[in-house]
PDB file of N, CA and C in Angstrom:
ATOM      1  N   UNK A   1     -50.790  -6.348 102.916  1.00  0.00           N
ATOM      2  CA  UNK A   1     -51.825  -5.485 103.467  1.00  0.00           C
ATOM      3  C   UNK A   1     -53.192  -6.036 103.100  1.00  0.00           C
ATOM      4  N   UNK A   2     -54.139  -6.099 104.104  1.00  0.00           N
ATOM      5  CA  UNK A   2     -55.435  -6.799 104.215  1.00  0.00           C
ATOM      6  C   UNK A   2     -56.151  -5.707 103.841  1.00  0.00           C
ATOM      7  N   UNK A   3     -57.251  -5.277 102.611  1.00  0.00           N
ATOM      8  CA  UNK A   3     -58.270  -5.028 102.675  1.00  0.00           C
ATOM      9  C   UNK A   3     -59.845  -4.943 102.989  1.00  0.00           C
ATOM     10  N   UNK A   4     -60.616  -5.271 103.629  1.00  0.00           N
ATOM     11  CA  UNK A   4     -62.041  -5.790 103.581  1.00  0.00           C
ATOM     12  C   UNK A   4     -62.717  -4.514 102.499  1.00  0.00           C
ATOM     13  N   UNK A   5     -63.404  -4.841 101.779  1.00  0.00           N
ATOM     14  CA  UNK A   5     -64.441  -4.680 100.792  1.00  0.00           C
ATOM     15  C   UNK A   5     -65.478  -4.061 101.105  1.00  0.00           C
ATOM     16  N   UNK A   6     -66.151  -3.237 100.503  1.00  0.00           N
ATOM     17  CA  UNK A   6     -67.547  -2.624 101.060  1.00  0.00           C
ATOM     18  C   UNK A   6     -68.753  -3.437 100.394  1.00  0.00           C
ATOM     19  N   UNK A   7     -69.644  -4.187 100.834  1.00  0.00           N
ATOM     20  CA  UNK A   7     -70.673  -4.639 100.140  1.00  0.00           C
ATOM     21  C   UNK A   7     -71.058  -4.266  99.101  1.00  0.00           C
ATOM     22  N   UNK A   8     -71.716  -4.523  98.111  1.00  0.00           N
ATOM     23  CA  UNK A   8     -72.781  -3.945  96.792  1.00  0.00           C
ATOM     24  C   UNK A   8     -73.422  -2.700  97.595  1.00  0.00           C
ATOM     25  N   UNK A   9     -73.709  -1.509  97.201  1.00  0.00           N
ATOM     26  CA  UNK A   9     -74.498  -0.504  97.013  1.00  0.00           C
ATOM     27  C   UNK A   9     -75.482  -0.897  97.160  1.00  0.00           C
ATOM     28  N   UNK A  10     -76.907  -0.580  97.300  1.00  0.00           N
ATOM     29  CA  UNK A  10     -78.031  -0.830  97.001  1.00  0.00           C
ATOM     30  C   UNK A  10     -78.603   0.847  95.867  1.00  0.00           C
ATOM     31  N   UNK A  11     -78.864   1.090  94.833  1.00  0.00           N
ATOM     32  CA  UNK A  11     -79.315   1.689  94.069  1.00  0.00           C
ATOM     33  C   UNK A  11     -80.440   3.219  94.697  1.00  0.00           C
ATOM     34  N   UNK A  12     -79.772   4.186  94.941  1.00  0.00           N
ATOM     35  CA  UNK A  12     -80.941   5.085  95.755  1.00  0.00           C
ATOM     36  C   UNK A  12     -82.029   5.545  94.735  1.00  0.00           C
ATOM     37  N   UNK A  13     -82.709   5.602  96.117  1.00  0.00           N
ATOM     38  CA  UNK A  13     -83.993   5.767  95.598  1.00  0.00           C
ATOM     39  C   UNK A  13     -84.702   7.120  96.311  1.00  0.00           C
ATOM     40  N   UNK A  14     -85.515   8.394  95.755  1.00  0.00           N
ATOM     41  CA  UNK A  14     -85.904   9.368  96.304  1.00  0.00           C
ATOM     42  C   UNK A  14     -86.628   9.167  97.475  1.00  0.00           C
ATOM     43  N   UNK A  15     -86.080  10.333  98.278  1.00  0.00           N
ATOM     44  CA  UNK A  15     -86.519  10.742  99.881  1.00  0.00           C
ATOM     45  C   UNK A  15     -85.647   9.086 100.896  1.00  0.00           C
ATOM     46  N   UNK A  16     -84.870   8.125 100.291  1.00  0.00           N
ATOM     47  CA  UNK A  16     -83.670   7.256 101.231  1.00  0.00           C
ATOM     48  C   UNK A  16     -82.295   7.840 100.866  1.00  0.00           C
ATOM     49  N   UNK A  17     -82.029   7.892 102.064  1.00  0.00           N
ATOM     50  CA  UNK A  17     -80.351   8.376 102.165  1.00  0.00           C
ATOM     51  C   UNK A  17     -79.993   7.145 101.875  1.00  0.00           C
ATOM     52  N   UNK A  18     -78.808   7.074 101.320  1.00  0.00           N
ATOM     53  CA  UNK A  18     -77.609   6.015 100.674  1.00  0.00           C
ATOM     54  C   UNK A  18     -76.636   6.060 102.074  1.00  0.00           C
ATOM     55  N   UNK A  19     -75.815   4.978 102.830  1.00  0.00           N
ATOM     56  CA  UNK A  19     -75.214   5.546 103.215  1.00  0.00           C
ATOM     57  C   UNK A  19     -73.755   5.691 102.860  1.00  0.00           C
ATOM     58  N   UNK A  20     -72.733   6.586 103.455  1.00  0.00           N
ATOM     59  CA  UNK A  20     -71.428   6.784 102.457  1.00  0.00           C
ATOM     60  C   UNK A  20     -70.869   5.686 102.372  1.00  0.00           C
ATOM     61  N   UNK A  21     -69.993   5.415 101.167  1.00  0.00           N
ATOM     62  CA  UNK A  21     -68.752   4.185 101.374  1.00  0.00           C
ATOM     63  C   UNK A  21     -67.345   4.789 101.108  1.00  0.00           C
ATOM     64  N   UNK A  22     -66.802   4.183 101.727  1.00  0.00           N
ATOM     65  CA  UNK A  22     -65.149   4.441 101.365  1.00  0.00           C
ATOM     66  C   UNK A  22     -64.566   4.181 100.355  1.00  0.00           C
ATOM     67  N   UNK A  23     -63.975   5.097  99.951  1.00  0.00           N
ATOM     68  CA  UNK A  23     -63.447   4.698  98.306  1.00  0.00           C
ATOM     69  C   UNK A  23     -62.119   4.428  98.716  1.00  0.00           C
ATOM     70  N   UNK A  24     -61.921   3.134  98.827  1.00  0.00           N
ATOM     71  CA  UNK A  24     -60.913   2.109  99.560  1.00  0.00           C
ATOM     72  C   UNK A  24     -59.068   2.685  98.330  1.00  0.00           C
ATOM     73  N   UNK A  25     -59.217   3.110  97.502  1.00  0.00           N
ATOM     74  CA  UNK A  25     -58.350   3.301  96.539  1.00  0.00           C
ATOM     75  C   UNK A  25     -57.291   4.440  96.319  1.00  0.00           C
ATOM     76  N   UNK A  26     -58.584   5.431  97.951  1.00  0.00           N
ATOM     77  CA  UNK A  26     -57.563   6.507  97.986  1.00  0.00           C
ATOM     78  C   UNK A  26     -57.647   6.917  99.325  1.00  0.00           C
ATOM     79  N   UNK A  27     -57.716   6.006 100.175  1.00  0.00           N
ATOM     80  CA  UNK A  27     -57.889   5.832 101.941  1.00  0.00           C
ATOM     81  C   UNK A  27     -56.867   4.837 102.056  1.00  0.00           C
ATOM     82  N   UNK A  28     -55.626   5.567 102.767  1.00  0.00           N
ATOM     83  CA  UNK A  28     -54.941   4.366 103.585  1.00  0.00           C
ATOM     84  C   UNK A  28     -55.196   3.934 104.899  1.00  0.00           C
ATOM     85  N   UNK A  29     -55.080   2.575 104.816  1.00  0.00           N
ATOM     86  CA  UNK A  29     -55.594   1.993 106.175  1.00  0.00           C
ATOM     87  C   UNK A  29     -54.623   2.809 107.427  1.00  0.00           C
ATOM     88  N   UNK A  30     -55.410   2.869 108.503  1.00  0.00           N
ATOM     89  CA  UNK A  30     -54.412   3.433 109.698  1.00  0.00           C
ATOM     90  C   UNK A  30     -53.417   2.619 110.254  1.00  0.00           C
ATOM     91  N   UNK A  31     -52.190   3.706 110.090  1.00  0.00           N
ATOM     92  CA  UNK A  31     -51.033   2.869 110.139  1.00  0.00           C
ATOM     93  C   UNK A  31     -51.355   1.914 112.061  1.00  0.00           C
ATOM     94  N   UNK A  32     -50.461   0.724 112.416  1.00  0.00           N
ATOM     95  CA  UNK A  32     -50.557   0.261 113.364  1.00  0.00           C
ATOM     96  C   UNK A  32     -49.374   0.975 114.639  1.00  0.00           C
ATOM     97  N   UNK A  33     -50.016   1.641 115.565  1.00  0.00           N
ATOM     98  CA  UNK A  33     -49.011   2.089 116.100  1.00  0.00           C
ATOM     99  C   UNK A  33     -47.291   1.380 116.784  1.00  0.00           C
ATOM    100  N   UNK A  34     -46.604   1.657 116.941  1.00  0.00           N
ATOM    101  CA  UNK A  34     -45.235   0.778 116.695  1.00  0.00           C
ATOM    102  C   UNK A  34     -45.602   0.505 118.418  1.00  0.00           C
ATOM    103  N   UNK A  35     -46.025   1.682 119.332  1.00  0.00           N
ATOM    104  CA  UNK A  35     -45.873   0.895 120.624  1.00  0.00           C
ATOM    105  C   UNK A  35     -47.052  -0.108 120.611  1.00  0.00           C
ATOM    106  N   UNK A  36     -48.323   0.579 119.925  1.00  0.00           N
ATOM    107  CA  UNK A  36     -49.241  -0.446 120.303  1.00  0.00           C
ATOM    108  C   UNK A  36     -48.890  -2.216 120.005  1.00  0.00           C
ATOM    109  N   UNK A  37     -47.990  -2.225 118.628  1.00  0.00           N
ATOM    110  CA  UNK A  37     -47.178  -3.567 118.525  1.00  0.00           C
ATOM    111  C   UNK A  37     -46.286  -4.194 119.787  1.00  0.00           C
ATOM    112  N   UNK A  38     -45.544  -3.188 120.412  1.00  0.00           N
ATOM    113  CA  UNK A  38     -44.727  -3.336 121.376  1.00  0.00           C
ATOM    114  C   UNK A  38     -45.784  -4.081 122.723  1.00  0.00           C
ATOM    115  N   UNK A  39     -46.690  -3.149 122.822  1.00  0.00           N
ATOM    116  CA  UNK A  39     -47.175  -3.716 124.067  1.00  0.00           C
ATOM    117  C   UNK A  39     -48.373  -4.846 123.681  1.00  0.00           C
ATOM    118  N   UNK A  40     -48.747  -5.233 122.376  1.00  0.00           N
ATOM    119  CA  UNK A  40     -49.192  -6.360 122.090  1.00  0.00           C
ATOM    120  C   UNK A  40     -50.752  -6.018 121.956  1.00  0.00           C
ATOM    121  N   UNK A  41     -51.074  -4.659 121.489  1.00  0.00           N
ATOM    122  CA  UNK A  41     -52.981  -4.126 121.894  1.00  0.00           C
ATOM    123  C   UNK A  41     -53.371  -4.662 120.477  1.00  0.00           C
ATOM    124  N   UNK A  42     -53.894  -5.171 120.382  1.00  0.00           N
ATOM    125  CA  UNK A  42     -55.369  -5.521 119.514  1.00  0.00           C
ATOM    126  C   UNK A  42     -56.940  -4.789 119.946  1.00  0.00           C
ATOM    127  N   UNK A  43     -57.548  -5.103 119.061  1.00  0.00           N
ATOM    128  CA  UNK A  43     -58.990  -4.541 119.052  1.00  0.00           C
ATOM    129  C   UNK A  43     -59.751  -3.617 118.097  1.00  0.00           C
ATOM    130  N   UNK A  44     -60.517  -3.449 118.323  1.00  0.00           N
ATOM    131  CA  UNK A  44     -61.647  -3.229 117.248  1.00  0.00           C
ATOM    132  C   UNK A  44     -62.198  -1.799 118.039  1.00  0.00           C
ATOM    133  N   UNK A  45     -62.373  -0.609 116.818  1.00  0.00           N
ATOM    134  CA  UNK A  45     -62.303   1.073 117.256  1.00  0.00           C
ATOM    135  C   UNK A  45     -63.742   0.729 116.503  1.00  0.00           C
ATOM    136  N   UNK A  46     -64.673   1.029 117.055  1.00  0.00           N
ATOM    137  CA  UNK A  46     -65.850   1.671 115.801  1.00  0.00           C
ATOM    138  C   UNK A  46     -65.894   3.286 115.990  1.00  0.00           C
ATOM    139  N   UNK A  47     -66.020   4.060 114.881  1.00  0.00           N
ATOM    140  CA  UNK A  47     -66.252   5.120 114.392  1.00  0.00           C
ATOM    141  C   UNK A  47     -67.651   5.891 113.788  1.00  0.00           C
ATOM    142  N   UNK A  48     -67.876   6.407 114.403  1.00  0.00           N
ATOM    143  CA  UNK A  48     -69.487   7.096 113.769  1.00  0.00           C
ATOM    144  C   UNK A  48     -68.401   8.104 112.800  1.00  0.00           C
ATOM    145  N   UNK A  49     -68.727   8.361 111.621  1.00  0.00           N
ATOM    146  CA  UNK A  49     -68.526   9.183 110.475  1.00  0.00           C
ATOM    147  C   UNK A  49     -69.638  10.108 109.793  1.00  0.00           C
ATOM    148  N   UNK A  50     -69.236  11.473 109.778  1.00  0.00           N
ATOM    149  CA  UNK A  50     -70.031  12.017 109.070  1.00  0.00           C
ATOM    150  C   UNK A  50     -68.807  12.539 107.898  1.00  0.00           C
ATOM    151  N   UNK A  51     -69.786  12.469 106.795  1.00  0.00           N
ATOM    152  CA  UNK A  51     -69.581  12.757 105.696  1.00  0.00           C
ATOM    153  C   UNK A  51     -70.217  13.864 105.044  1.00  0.00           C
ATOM    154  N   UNK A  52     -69.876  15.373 104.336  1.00  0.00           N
ATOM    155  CA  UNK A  52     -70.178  15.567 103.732  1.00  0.00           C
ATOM    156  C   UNK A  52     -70.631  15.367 102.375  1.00  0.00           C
ATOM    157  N   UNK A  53     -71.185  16.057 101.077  1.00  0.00           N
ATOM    158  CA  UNK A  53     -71.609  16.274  99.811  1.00  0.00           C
ATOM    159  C   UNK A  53     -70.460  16.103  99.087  1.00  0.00           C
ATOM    160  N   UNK A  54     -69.255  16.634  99.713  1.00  0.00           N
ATOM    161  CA  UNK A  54     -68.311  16.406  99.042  1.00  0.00           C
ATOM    162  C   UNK A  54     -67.130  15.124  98.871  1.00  0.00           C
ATOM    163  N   UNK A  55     -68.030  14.301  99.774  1.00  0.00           N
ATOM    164  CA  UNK A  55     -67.239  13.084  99.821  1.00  0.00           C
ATOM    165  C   UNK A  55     -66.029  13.037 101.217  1.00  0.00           C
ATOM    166  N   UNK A  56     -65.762  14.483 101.626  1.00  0.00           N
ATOM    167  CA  UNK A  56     -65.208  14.631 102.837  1.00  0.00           C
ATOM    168  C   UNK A  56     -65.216  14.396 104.605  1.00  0.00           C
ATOM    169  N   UNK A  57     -64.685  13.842 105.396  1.00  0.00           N
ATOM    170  CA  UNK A  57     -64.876  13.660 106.460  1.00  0.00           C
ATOM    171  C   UNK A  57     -65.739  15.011 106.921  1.00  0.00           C
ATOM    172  N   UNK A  58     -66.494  15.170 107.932  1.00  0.00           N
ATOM    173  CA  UNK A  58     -67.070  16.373 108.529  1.00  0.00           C
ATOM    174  C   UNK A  58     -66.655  15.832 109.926  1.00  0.00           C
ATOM    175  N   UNK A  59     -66.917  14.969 110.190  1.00  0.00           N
ATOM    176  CA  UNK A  59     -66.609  14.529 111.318  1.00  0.00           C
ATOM    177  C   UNK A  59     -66.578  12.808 112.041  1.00  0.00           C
ATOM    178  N   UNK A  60     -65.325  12.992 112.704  1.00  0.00           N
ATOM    179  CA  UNK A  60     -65.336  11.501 113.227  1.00  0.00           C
ATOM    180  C   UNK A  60     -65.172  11.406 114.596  1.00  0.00           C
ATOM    181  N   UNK A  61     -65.460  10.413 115.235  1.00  0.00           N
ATOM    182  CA  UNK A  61     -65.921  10.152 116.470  1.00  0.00           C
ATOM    183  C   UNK A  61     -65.723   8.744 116.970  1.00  0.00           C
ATOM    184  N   UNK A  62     -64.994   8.510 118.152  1.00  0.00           N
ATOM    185  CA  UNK A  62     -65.331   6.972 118.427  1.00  0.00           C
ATOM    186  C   UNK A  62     -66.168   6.580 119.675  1.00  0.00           C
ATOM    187  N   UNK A  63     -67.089   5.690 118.801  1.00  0.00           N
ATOM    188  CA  UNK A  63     -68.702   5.397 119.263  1.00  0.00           C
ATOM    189  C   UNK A  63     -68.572   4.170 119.828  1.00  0.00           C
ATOM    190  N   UNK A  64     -67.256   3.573 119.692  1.00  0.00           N
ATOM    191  CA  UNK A  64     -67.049   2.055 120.174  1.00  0.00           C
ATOM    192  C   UNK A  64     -65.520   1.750 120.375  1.00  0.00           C
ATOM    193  N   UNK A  65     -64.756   2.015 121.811  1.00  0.00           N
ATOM    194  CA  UNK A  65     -63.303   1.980 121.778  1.00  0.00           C
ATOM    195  C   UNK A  65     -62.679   0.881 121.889  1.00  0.00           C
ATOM    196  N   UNK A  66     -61.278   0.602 121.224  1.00  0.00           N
ATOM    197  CA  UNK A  66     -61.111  -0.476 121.595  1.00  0.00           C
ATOM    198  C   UNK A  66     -59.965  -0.915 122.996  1.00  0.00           C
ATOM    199  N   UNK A  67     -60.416   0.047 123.944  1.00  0.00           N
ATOM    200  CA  UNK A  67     -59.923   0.337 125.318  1.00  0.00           C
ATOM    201  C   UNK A  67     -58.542   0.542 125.325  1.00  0.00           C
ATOM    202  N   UNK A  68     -57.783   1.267 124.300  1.00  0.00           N
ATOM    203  CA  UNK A  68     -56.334   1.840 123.819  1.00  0.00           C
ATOM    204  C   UNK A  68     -56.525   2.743 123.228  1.00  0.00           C
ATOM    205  N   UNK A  69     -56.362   3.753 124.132  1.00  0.00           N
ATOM    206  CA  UNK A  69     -56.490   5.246 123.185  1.00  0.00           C
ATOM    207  C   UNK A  69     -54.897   5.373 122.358  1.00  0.00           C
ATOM    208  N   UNK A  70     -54.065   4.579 121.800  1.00  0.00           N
ATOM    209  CA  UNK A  70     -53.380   4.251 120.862  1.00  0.00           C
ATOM    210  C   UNK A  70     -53.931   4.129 119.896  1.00  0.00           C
ATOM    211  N   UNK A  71     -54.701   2.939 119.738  1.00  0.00           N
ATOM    212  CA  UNK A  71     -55.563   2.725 118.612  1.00  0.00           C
ATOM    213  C   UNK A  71     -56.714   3.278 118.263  1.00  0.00           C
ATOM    214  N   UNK A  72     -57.639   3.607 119.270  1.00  0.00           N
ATOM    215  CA  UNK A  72     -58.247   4.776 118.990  1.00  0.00           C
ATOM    216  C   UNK A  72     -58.126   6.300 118.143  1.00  0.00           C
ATOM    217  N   UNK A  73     -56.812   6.594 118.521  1.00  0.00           N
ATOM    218  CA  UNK A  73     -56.394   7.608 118.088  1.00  0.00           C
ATOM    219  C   UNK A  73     -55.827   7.578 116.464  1.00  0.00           C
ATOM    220  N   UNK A  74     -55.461   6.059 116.283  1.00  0.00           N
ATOM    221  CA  UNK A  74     -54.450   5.959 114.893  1.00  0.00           C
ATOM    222  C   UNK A  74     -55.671   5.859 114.051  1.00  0.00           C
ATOM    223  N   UNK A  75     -57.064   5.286 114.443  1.00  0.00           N
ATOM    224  CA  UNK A  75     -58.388   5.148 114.026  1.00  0.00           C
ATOM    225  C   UNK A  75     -58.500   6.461 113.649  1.00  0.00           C
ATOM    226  N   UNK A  76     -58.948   7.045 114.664  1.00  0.00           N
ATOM    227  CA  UNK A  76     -59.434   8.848 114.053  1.00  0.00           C
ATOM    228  C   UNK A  76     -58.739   9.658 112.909  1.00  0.00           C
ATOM    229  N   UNK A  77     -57.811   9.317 113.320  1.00  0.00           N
ATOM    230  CA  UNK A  77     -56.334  10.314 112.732  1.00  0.00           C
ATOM    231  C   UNK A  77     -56.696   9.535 111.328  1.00  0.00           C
ATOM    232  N   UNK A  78     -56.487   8.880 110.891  1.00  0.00           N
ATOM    233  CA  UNK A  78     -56.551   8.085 109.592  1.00  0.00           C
ATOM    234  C   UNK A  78     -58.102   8.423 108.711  1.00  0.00           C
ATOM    235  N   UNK A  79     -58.784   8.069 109.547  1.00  0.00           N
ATOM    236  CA  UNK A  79     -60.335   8.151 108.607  1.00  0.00           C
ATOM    237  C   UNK A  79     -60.594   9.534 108.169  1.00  0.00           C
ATOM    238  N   UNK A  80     -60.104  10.341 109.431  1.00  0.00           N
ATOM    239  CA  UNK A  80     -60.383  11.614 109.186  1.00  0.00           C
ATOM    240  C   UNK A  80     -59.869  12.229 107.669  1.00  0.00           C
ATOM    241  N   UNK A  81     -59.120  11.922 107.084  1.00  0.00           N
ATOM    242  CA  UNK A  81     -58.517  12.131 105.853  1.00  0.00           C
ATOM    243  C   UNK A  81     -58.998  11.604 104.582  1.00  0.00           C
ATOM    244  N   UNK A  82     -60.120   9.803 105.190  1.00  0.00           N
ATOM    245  CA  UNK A  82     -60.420   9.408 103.982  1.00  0.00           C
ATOM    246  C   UNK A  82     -61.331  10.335 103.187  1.00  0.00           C
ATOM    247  N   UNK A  83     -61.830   9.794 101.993  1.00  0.00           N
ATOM    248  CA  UNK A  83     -62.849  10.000 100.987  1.00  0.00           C
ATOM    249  C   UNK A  83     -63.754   9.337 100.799  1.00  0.00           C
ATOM    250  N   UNK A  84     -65.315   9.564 100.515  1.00  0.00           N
ATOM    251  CA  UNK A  84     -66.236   8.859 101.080  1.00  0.00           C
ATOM    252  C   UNK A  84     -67.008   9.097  99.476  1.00  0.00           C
ATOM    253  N   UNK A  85     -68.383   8.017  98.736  1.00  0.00           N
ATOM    254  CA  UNK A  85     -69.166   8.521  97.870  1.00  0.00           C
ATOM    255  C   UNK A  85     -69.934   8.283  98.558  1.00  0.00           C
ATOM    256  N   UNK A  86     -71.409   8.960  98.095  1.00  0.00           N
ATOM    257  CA  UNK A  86     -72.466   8.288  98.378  1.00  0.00           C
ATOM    258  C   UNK A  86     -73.127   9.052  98.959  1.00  0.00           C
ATOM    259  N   UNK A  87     -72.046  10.568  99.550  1.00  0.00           N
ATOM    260  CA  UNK A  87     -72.212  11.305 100.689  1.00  0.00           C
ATOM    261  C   UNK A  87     -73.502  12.771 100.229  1.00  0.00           C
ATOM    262  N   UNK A  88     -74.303  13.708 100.720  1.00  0.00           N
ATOM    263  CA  UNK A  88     -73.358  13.432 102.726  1.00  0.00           C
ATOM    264  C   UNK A  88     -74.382  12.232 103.333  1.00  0.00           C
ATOM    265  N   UNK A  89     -74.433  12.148 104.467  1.00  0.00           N
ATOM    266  CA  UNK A  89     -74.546  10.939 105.416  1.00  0.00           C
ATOM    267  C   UNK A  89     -73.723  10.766 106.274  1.00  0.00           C
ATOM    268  N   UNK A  90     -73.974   9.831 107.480  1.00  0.00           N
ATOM    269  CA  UNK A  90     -73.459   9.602 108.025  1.00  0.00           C
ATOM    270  C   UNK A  90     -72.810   7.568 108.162  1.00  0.00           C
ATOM    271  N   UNK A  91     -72.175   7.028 108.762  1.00  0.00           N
ATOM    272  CA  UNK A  91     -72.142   6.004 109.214  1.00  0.00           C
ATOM    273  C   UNK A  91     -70.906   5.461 110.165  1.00  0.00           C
ATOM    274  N   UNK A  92     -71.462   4.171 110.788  1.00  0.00           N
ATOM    275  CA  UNK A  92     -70.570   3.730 111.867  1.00  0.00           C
ATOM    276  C   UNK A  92     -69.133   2.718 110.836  1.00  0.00           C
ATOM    277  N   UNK A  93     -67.977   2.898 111.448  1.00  0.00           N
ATOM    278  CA  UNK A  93     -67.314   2.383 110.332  1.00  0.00           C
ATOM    279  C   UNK A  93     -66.380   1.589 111.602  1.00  0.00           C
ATOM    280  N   UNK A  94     -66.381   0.202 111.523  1.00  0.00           N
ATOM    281  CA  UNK A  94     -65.582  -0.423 112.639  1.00  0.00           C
ATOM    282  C   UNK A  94     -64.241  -0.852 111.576  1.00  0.00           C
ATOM    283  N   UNK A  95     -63.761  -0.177 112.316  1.00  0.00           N
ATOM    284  CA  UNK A  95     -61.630  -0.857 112.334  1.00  0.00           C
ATOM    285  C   UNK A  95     -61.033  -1.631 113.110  1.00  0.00           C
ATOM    286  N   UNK A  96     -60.498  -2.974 112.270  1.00  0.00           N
ATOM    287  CA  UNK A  96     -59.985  -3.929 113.621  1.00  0.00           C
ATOM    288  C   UNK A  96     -57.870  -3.916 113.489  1.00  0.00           C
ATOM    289  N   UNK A  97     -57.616  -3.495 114.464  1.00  0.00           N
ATOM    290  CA  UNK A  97     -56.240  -3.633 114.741  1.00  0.00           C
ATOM    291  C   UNK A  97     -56.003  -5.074 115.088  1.00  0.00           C
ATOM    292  N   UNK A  98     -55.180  -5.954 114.496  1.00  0.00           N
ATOM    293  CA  UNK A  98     -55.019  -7.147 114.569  1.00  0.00           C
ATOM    294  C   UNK A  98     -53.682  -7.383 114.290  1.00  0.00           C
ATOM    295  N   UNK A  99     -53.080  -8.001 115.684  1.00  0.00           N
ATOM    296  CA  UNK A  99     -51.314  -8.763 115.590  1.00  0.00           C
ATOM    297  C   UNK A  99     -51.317  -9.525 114.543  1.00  0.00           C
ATOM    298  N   UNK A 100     -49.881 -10.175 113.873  1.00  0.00           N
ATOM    299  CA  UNK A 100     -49.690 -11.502 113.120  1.00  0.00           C
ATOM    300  C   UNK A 100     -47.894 -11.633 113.651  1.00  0.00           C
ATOM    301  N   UNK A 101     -47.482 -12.579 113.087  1.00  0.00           N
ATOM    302  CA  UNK A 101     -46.175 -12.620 113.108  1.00  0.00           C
ATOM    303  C   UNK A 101     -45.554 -11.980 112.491  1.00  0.00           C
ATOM    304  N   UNK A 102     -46.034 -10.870 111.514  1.00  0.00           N
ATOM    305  CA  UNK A 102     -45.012  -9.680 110.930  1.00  0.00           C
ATOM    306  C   UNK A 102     -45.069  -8.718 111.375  1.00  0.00           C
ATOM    307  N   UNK A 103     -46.177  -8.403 112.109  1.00  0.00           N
ATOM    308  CA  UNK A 103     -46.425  -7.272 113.097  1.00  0.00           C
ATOM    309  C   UNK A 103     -47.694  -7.300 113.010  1.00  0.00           C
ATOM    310  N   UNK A 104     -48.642  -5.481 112.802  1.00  0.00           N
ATOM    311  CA  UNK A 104     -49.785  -5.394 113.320  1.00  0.00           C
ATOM    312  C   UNK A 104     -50.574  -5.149 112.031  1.00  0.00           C
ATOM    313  N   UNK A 105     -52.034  -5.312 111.533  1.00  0.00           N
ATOM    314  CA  UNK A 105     -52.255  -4.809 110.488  1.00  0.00           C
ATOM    315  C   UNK A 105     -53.816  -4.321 111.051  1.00  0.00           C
ATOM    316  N   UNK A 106     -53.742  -2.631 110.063  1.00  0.00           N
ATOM    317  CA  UNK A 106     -54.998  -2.335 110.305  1.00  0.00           C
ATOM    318  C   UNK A 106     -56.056  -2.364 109.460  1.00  0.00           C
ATOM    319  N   UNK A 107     -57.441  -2.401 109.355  1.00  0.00           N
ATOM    320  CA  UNK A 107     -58.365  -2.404 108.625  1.00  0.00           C
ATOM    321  C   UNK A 107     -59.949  -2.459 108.768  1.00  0.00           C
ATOM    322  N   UNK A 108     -60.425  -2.254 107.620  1.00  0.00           N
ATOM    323  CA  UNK A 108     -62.206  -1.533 107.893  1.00  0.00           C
ATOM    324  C   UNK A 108     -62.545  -2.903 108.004  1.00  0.00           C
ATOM    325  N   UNK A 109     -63.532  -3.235 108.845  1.00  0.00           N
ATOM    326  CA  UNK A 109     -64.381  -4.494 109.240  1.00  0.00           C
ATOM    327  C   UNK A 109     -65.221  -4.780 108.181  1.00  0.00           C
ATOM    328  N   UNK A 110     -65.770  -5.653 107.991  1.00  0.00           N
ATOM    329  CA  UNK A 110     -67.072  -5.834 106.892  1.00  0.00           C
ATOM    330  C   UNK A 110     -68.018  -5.907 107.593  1.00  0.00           C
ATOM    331  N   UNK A 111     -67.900  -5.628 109.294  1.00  0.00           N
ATOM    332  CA  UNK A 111     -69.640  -5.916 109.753  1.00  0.00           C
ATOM    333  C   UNK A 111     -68.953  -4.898 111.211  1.00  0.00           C
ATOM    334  N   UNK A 112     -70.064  -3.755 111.400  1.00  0.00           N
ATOM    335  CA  UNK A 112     -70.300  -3.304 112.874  1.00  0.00           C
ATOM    336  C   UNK A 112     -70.127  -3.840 114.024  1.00  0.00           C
ATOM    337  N   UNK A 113     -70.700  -5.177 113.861  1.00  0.00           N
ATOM    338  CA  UNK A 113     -70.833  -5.949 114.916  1.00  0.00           C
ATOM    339  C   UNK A 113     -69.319  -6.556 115.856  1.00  0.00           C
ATOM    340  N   UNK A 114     -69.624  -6.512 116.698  1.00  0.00           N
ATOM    341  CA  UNK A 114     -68.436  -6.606 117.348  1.00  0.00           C
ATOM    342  C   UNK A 114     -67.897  -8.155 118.515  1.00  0.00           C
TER     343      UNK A 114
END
C-alpha cells in the first residue's frame, strides 16, 4: 500500500487559516472498487473538503471527477470518515486511483494539480 505524505506545515500565525491535513495514521485509503479493476478505470477524483474544529469531515464534494462515478464515489465514501488537524478549514484533496499488476491502488496526491 502506497502512501503520499503531506508536506511540512507551515507554523500559524494570527488572523491566517492553516489549512487541514490528514492524519494519514487513522484514514484508510479508499478501497479500489473490484469492478472499477474489472473494467480497467483509472484517474484522479479531486475533492473540496470541509473540515470542522473537531478535526471531522463537515463536508465533501467532488470539485474534479475522474469521469467514473465508481471512483468518485469510493473517493467520497472514504474521506468522508477521515480525520483532519489543523481544522476547521477547508481544502481540495486530489486522490489518484491507479492500476498495477496486482490490481488497483488508491491514494492522496501530493499536488492538486492534475
Amino acid at each position: 500500500e502506497v502512501v503520499a505524505e503531506a508536506p511540512p506545515r507551515p507554523a500559524s500565525t494570527p488572523g491566517r487559516q492553516v489549512e487541514p491535513v490528514p492524519i494519514d495514521e487513522f484514514n484508510e485509503p479508499p478501497p479500489y472498487p473490484p469492478r472499477a479493476i474489472q473494467l480497467r478505470l483509472q484517474g484522479r477524483v479531486l475533492l473540496r473538503v470541509v473540515v470542522g474544529a473537531d478535526g471531522r469531515v463537515l463536508r465533501c464534494a467532488v470539485v474534479g471527477s475522474s469521469r467514473s462515478e465508481l471512483l468518485d464515489h469510493a473517493a467520497v465514501t472514504a474521506v468522508e470518515r477521515w480525520v483532519f488537524r489543523d481544522g476547521p478549514g477547508a481544502l481540495d484533496l486530489p486522490i489518484d486511483f491507479v492500476l498495477s499488476a496486482r490490481g488497483g491502488v488508491a491514494k492522496r496526491a501530493t499536488s492538486a494539480r492534475r
